[in-house]
Protein backbone atom coordinates (compact mmCIF):
# COMPACT_ATOMS: atom_id res chain seq x y z
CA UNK A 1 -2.98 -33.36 53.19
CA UNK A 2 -1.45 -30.11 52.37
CA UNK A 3 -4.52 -29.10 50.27
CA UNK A 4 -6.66 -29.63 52.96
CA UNK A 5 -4.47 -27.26 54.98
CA UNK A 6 -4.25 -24.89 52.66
CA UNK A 7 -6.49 -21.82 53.13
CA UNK A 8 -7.83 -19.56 50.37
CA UNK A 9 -8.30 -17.17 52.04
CA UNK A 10 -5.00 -16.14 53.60
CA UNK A 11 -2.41 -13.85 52.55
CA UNK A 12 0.93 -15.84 53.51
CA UNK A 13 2.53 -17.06 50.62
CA UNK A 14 2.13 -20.63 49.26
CA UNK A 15 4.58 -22.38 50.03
CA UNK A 16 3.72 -26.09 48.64
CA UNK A 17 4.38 -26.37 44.74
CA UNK A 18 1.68 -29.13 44.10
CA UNK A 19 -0.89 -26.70 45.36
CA UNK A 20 -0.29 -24.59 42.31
CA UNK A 21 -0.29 -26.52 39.21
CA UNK A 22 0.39 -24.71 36.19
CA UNK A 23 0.53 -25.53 32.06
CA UNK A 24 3.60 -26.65 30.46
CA UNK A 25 5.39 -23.76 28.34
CA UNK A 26 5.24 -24.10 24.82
CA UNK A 27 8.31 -25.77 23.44
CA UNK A 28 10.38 -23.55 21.38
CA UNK A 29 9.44 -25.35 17.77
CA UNK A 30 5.86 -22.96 18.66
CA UNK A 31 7.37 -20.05 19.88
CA UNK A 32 10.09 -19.38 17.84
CA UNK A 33 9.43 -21.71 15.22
CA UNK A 34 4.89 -20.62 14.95
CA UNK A 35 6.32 -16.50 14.42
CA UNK A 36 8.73 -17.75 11.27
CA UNK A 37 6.29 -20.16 9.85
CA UNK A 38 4.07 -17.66 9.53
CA UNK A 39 6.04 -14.58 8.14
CA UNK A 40 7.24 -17.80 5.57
CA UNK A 41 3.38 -17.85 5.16
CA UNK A 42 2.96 -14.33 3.85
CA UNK A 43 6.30 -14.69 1.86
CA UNK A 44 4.23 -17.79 0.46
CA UNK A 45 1.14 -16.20 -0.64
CA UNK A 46 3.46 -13.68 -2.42
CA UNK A 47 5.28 -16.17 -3.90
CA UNK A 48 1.90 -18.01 -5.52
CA UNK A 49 0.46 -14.90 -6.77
CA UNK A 50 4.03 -13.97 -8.63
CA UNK A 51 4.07 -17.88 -9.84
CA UNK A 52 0.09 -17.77 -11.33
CA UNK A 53 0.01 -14.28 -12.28
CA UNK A 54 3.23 -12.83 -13.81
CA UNK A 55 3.53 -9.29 -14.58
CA UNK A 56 2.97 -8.63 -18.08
CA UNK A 57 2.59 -4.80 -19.77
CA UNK A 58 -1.03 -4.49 -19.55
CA UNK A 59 -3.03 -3.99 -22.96
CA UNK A 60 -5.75 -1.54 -21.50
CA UNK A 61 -4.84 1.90 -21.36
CA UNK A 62 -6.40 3.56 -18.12
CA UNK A 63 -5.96 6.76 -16.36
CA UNK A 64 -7.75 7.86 -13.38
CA UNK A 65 -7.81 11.17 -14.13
CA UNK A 66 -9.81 10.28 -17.84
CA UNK A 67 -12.95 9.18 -15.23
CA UNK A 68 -16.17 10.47 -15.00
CA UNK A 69 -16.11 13.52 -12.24
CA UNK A 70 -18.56 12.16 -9.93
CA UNK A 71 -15.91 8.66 -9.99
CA UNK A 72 -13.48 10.95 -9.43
CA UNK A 73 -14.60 12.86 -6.52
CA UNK A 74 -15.66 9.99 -5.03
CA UNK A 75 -12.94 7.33 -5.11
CA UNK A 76 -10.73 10.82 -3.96
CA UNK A 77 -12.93 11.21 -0.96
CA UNK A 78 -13.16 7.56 -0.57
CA UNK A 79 -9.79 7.13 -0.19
CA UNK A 80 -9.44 10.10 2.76
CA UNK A 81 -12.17 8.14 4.39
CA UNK A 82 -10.47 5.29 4.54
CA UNK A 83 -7.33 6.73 5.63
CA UNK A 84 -8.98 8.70 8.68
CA UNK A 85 -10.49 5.63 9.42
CA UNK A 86 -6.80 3.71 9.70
CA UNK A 87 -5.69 6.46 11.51
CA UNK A 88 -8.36 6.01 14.24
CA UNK A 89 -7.61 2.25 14.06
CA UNK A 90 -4.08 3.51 15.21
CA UNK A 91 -5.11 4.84 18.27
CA UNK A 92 -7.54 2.36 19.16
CA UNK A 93 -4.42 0.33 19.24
CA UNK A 94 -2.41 2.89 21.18
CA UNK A 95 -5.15 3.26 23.45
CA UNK A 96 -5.89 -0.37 23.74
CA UNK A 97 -2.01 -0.72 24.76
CA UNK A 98 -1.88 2.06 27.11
CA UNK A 99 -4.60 0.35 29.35
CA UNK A 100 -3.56 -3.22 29.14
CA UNK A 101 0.33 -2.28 28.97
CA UNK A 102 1.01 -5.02 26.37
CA UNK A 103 -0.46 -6.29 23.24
CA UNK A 104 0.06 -10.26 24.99
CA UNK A 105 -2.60 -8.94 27.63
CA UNK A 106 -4.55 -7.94 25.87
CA UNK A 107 -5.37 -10.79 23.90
CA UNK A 108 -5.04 -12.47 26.72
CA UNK A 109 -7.96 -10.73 28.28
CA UNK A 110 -9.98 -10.81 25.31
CA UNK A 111 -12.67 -14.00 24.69
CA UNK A 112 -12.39 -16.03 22.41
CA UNK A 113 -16.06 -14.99 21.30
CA UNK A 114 -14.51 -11.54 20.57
CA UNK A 115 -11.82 -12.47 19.04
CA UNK A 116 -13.67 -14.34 16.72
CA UNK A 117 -16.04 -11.41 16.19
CA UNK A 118 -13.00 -9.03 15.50
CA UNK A 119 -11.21 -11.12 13.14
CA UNK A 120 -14.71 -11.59 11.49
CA UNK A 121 -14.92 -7.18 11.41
CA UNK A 122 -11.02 -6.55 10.41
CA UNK A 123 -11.15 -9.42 7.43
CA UNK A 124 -14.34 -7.73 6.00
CA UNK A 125 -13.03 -4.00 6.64
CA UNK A 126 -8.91 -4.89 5.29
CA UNK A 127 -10.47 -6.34 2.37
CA UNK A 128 -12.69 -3.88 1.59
CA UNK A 129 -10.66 -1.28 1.82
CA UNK A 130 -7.78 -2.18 0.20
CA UNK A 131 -10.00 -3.59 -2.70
CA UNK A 132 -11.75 -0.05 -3.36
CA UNK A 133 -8.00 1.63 -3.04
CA UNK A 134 -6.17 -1.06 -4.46
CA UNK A 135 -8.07 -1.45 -8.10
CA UNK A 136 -7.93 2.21 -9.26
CA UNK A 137 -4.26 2.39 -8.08
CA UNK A 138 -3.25 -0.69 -9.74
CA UNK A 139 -5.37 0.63 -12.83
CA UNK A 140 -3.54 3.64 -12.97
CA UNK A 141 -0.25 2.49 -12.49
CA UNK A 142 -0.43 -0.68 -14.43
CA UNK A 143 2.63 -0.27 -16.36
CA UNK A 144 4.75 -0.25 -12.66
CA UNK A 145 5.53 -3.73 -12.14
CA UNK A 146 6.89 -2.98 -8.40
CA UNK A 147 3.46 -0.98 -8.38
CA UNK A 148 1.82 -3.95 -9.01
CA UNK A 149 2.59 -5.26 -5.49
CA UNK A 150 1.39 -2.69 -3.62
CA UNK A 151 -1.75 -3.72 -3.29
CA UNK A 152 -1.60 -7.62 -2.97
CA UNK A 153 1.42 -7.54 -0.45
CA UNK A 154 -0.68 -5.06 1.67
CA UNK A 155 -3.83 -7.29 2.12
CA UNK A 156 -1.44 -10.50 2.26
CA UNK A 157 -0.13 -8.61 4.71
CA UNK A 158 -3.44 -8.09 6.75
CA UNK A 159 -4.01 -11.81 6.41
CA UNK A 160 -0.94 -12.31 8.32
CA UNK A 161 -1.44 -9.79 11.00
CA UNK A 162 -5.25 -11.35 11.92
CA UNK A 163 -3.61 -15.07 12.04
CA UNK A 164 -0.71 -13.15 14.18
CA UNK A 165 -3.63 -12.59 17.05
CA UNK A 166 -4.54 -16.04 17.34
CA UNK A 167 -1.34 -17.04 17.56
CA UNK A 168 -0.65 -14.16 20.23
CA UNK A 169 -3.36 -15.11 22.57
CA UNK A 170 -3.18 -19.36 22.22
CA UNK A 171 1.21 -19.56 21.53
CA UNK A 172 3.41 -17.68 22.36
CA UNK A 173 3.67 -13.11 22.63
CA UNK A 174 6.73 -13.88 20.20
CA UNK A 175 3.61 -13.66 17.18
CA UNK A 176 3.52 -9.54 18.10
CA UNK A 177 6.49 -9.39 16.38
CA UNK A 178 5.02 -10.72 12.98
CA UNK A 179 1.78 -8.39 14.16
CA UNK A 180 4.37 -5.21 14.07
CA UNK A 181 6.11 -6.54 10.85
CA UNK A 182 2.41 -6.65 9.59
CA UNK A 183 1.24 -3.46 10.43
CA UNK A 184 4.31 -1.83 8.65
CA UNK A 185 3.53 -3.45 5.70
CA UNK A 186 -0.03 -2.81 5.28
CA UNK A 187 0.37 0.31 6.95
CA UNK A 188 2.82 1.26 4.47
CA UNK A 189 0.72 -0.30 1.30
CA UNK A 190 -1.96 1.55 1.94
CA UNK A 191 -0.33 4.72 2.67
CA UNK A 192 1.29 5.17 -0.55
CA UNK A 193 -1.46 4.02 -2.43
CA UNK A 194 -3.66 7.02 -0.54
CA UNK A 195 -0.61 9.26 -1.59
CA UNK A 196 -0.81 7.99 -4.94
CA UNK A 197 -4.49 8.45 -5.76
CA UNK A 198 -4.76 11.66 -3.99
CA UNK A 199 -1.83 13.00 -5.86
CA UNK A 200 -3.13 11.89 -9.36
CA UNK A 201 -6.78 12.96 -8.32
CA UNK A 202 -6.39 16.04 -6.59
CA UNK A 203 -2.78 17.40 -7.51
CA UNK A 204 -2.76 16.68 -11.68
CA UNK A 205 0.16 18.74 -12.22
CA UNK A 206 1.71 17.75 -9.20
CA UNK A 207 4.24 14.63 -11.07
CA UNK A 208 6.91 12.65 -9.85
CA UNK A 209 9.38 10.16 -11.68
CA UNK A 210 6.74 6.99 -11.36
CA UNK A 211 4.49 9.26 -13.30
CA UNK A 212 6.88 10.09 -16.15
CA UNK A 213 7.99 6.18 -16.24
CA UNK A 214 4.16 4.38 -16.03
CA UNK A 215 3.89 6.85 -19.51
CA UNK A 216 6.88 6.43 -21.22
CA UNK A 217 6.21 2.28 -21.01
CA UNK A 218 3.00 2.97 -22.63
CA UNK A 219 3.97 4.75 -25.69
């Protein structure tokens, strides 16, 4: 039997195919098809939210800047906090690339056990930040209907991206491409939300046009 031949052991190359049995690829319905399902996923979720809760001029006046000083210097700093703490998630993931040369390896090389334990971290800590960020943005800015998505589309967005890993690690390395599409939104969300609130916070008389319009639809 060519098994019985075959020796571990040895460095010359194998040259029987039924020694070396591997899985069958993934038909194309999961490779190509998983990555668009679930970009049509987070275009879903958007959908939902804009079907049970239409924008409508909001009746409560709010302005962050009108807050107690202590709220003020808080959510400010809060909000810096946050962002330093994305930017180090950036380099974990630049540094996480660098030594496993692709993000397919290294989910690949990852448990599932840990995987399970760092979806578990990065739902708590996307949530939670965009939910102390998001509310006083969308507070202040409540008269900006494409303000209004700012914050929902970025944590939709971070939904996405998690799901992206499993699918990554179990499909097909066609899901980094909804992780990148992810990470630009949320990335992006969150960014001009920090610019936002810092501005307002920090910068009062610092105004641009969003400003002057969010007002002028109050009055």
């Amino acid at each position: 039997m060519a098994d019985q031949q075959f020796d571990f052991f040895s460095d010359a190359p194998v040259t029987d195919a039924a020694i070396v049995q591997l899985p069958p690829e993934p038909s194309a319905w999961l490779t190509v098809g998983g990555p668009i399902a679930l970009v049509a996923f987070f275009l879903l979720i958007c959908l939902l939210l804009r079907w049970f809760i239409p924008f409508r001029d909001p009746r409560v006046e709010f302005s962050l800047q009108d807050l107690p000083v202590a709220a003020q210097r808080g959510i400010g700093l809060a909000t810096i906090l946050f962002g330093i703490a994305f930017f180090f998630g950036l380099a974990e993931v630049h540094y996480q690339l660098q030594l496993h040369g692709s993000t397919d390896a290294y989910f690949a090389n990852m448990s599932r056990g840990k995987l399970i334990a760092f979806t578990h971290a990065h739902l708590f800590g996307f949530t939670t930040a965009f939910f102390i960020i998001g509310i006083p943005f969308s507070l202040h800015f409540n008269r900006l209907s494409i303000y209004q998505w700012v914050f929902p589309a970025g944590l939709a967005a971070a939904l996405t991206d998690i799901i992206s890993w499993w699918g990554i690690k179990y499909v097909s390395p066609n899901f980094d491409y909804v992780t990148m599409f992810c990470g630009a939104v949320y990335g992006g969300a969150y960014l001009w939300m920090l610019i936002g609130i810092v501005r307002v916070i920090f910068f009062p008389s610092l105004r641009w046009l969003p400003d002057y319009i969010n007002e002028r639809r109050g009055k």
